[in-house]
Protein backbone atom coordinates (compact mmCIF):
# COMPACT_ATOMS: atom_id res chain seq x y z
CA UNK A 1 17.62 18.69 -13.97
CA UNK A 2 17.43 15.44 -11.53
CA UNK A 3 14.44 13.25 -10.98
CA UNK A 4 15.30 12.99 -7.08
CA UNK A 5 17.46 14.00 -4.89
CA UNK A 6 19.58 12.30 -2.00
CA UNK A 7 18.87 13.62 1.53
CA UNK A 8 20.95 12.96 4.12
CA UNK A 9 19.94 9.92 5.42
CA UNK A 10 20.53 8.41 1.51
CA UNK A 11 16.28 8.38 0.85
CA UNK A 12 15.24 9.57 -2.46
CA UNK A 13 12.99 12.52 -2.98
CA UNK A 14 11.44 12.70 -6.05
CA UNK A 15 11.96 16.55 -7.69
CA UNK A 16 9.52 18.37 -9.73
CA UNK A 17 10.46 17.13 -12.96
CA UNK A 18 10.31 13.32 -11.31
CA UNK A 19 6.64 13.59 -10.12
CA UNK A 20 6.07 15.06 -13.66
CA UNK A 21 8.00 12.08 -15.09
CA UNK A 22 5.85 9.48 -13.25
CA UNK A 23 2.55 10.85 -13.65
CA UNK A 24 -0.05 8.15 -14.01
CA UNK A 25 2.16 5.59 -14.54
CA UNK A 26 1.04 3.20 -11.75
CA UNK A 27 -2.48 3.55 -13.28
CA UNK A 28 -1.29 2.96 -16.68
CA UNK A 29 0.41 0.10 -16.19
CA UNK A 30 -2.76 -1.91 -14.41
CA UNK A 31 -5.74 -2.90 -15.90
CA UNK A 32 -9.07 -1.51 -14.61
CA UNK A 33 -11.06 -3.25 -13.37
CA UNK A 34 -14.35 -4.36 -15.68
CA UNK A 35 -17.66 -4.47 -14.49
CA UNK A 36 -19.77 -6.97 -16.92
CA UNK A 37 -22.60 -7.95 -15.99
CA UNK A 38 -25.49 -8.25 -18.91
CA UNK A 39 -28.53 -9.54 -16.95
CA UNK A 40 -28.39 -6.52 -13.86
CA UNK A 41 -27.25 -3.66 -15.47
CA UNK A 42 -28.61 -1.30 -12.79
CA UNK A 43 -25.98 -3.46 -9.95
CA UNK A 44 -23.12 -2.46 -12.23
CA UNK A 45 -24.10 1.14 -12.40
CA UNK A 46 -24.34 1.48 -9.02
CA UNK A 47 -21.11 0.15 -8.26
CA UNK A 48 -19.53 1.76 -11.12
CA UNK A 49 -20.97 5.28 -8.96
CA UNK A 50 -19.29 3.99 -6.06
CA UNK A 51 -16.35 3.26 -7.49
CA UNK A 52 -15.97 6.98 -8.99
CA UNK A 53 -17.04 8.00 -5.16
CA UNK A 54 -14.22 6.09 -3.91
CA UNK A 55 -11.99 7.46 -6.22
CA UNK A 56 -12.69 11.16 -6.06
CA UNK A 57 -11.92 10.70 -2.44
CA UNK A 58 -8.94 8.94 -2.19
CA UNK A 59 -5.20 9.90 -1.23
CA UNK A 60 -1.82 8.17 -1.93
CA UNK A 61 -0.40 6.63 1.16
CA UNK A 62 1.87 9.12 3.05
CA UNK A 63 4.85 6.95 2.77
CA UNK A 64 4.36 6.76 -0.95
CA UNK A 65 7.84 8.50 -1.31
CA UNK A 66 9.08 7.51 1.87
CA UNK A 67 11.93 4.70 2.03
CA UNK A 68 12.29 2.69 5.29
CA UNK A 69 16.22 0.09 4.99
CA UNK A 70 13.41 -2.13 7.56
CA UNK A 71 10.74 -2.49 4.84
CA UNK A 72 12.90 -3.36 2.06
CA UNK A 73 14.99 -5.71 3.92
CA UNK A 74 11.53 -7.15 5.71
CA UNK A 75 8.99 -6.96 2.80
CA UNK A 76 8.82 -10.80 1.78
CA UNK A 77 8.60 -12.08 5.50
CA UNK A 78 6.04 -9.77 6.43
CA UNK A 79 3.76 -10.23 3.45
CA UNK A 80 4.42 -13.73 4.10
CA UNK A 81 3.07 -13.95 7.45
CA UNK A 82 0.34 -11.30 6.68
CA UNK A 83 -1.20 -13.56 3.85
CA UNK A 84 -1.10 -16.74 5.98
CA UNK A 85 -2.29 -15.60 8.80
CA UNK A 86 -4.91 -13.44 7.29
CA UNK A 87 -5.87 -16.45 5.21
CA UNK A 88 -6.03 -18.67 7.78
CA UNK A 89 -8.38 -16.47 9.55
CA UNK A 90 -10.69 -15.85 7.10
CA UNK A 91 -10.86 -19.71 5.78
CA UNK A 92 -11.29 -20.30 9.72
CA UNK A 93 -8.52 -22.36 10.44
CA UNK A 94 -7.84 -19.79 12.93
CA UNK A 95 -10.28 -17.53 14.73
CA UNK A 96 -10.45 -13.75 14.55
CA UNK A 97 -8.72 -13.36 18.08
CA UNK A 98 -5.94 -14.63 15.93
CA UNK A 99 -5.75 -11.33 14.69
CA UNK A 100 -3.93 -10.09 17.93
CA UNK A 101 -1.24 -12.50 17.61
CA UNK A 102 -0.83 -11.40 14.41
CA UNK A 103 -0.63 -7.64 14.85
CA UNK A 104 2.41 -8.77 18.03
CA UNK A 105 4.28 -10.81 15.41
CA UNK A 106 4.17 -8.08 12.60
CA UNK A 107 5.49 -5.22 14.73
CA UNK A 108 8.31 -7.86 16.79
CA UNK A 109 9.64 -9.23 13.27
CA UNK A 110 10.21 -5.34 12.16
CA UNK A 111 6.91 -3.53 11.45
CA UNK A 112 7.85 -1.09 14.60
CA UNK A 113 11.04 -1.07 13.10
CA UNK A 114 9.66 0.15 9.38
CA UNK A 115 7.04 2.63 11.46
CA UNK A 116 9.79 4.20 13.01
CA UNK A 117 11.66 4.83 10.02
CA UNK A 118 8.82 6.09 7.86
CA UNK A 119 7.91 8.39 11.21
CA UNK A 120 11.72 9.74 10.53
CA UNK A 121 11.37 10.11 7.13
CA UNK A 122 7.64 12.38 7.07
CA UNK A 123 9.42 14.24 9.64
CA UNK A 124 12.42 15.47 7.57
């Protein structure tokens, strides 16, 4: 039995036996995160009952199986120019209208492209 299977437009699928295989690997394989903190005990129980909140009712991402040819050729670029102009934002180097230009440059250098293709791929 196969892990994934091809479909047409050469995107994997995972099968059964592949979600089975992956399980809680992504959670494995990153730390938790630790909340320390001796002198206000009561602040990290609250947040520690927020984060189990947050947790109980939280999805994957849709495209979480989805493969978009845009994305992978695209990724560095547009993480690139998400972190620095994000950054620069929020250090104020730039001001939040900033944002806008931002959002125009994403989608131009290929994020319409990448929406597109993920659109394709939910749909099939």
């Amino acid at each position: 039995m196969e892990q994934h299977k091809l479909k047409p437009d050469r995107s994997r699928v995972r099968t059964e036996l592949g979600e089975g295989d992956i399980g809680n690997i992504p959670n494995l394989t990153s730390n938790p995160p630790t909340l320390y903190y001796p002198r206000k005990p009561a602040e990290v129980t609250d947040v520690q009952g927020l984060a189990r909140r947050m947790a109980e009712s939280g999805s994957d991402g849709p495209t979480l199986t989805a493969y978009s040819p845009a994305e992978a050729a695209r990724v560095g670029e547009l993480r690139r120019l998400q972190v620095d102009r994000l950054n620069a934002i929020v250090t104020g180097r730039e001001p939040l209208g900033a944002l806008d230009a931002f959002t125009r440059d994403w989608r131009d250098r290929g994020g319409d492209q990448i929406r597109r293709e993920y659109e394709q791929a939910l749909r099939s």
